[in-house]
C-alpha atoms as a PDB file:
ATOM      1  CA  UNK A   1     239.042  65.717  57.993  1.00  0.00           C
ATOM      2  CA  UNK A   2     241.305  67.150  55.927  1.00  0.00           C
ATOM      3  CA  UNK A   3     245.230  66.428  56.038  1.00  0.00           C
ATOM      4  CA  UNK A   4     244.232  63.774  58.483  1.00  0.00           C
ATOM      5  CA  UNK A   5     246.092  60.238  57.824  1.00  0.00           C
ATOM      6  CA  UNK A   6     244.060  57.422  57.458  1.00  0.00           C
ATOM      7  CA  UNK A   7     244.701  54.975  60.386  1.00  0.00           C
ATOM      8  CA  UNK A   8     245.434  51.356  58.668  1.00  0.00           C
ATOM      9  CA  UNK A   9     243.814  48.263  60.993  1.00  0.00           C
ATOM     10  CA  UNK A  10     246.955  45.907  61.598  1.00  0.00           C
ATOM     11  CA  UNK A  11     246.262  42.608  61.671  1.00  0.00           C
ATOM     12  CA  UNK A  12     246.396  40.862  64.543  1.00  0.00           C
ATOM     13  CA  UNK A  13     249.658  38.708  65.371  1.00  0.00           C
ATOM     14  CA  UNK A  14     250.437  35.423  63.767  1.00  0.00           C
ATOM     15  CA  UNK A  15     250.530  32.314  66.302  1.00  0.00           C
ATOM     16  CA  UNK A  16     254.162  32.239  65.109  1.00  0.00           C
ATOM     17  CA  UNK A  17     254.719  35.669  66.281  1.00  0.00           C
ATOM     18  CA  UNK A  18     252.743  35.505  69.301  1.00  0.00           C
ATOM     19  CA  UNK A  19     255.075  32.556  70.421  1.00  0.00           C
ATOM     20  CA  UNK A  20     258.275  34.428  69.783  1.00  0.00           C
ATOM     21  CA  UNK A  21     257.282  37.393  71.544  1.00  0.00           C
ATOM     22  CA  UNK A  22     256.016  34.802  74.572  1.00  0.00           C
ATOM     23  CA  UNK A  23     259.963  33.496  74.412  1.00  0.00           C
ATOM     24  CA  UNK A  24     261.257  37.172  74.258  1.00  0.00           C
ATOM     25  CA  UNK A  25     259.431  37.643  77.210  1.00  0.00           C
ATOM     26  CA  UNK A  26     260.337  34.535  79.233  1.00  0.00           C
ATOM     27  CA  UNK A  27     264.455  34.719  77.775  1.00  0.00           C
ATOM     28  CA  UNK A  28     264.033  38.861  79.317  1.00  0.00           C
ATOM     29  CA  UNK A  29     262.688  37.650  82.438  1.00  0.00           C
ATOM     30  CA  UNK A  30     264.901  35.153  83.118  1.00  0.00           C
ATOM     31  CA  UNK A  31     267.960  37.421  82.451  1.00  0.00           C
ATOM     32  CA  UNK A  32     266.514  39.834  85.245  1.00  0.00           C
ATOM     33  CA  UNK A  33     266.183  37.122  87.338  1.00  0.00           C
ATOM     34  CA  UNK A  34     269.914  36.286  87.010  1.00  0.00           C
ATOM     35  CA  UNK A  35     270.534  39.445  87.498  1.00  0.00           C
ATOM     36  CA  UNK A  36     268.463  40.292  90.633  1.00  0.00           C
ATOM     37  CA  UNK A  37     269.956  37.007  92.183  1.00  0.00           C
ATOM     38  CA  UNK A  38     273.233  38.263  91.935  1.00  0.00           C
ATOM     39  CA  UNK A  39     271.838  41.546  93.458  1.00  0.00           C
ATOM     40  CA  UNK A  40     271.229  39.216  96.488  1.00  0.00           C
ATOM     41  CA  UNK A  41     267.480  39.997  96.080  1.00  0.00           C
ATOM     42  CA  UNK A  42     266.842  35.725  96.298  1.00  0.00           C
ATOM     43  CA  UNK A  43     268.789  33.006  97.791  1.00  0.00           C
ATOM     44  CA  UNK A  44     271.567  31.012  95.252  1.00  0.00           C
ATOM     45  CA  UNK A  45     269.523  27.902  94.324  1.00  0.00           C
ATOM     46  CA  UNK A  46     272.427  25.882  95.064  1.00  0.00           C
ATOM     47  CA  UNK A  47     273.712  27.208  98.244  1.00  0.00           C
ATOM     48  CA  UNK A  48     270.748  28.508 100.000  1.00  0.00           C
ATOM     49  CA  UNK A  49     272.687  31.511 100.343  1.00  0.00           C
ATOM     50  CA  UNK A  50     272.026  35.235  99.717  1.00  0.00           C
ATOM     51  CA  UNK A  51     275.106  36.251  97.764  1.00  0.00           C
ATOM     52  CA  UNK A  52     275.832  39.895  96.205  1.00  0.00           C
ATOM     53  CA  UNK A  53     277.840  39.591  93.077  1.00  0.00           C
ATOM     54  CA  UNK A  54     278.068  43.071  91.493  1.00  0.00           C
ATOM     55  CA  UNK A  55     279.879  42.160  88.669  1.00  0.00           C
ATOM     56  CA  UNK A  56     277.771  38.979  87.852  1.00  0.00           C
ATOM     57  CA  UNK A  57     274.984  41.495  87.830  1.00  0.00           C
ATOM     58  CA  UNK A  58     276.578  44.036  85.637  1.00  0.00           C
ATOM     59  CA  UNK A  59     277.121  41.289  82.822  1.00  0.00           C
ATOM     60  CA  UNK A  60     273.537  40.458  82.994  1.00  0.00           C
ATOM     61  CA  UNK A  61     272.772  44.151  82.577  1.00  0.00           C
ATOM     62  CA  UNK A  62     275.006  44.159  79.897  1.00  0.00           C
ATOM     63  CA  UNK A  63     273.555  41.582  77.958  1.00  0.00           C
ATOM     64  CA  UNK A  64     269.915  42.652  78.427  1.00  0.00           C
ATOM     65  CA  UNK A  65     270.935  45.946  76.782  1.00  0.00           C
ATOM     66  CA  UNK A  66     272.507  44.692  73.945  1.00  0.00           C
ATOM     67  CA  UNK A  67     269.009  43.027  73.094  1.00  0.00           C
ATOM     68  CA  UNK A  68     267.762  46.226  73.909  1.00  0.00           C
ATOM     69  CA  UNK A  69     269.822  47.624  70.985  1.00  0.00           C
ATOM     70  CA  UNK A  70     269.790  44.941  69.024  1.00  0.00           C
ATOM     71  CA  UNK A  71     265.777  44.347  68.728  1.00  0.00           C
ATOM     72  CA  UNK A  72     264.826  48.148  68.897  1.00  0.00           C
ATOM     73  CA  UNK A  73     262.317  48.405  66.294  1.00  0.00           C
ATOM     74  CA  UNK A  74     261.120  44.901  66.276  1.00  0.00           C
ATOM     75  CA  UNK A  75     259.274  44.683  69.526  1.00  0.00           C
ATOM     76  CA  UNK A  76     256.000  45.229  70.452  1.00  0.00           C
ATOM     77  CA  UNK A  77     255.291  48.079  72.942  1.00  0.00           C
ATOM     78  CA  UNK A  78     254.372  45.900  75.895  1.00  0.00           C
ATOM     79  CA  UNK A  79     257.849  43.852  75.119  1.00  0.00           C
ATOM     80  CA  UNK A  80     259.701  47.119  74.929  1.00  0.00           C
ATOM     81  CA  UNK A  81     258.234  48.852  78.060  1.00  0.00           C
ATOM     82  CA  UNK A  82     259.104  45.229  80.121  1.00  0.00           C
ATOM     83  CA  UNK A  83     262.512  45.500  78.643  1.00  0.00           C
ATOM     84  CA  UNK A  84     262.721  48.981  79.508  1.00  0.00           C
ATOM     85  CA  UNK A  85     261.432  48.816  83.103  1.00  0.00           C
ATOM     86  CA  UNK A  86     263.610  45.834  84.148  1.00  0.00           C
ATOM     87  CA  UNK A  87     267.015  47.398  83.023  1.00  0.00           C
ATOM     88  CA  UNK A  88     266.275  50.508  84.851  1.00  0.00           C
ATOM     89  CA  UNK A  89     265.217  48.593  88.288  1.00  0.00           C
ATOM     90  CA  UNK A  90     268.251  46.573  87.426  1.00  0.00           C
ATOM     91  CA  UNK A  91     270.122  49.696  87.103  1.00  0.00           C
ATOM     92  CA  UNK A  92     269.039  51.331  90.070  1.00  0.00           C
ATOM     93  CA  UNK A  93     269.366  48.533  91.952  1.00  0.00           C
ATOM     94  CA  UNK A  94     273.421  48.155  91.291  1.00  0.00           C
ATOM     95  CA  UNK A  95     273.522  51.882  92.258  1.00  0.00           C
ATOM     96  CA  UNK A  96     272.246  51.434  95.433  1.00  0.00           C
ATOM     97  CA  UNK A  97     274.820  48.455  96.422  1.00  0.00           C
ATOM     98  CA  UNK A  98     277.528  50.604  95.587  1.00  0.00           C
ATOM     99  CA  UNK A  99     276.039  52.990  97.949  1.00  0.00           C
ATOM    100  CA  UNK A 100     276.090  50.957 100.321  1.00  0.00           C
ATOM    101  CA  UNK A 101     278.985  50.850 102.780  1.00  0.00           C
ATOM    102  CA  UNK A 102     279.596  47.728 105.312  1.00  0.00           C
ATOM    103  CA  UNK A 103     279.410  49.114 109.115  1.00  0.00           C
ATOM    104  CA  UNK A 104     282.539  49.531 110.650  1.00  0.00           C
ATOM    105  CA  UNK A 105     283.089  49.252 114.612  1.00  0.00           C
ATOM    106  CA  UNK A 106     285.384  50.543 116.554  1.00  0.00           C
END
């Protein structure tokens, strides 16, 4: 049709790139993870102990944003949706601790 762009097959990812964005992946992940453990959503692997660290988490959040900025435009949409989706459960996450109020008896 007419003023229609013709769509330009991409060729499919290089096992050099497919490894990188595998890595991408698995560095993202395990920054969330960080982060969720200092949410207290897991036990600390060295105490055994479910620990809230607000701060710890913020830095994590932190750092996974700066990727964020620093790789927009160079990931693929499945890397920048996971990306996406963790920082805002992150996000929400923190919010809701600082909600949170410790019970006080009288």
């Amino acid at each position: 049709m007419a003023g229609e762009t013709p769509r330009v097959a991409s060729a499919p990812p290089s096992r050099e790139q497919q490894a990188a964005s595998a890595q991408f992946v698995n560095l993202v992940r395990n920054l969330a993870a960080t982060a969720a453990a200092n949410l207290g959503e897991m036990p600390n692997p060295f105490t055994g102990q479910v620990e809230v660290d607000l701060d710890g988490a913020r830095q994590v959040i932190d750092l996974l944003q700066a990727l964020q900025v620093k790789t927009r435009g160079n990931l693929t949409t499945d890397e920048s949706r996971l990306l996406e989706s963790l920082l805002y459960d992150l996000k929400v996450a923190v919010v809701n601790h600082q909600k949170q109020k410790p019970s006080k008896t009288s």
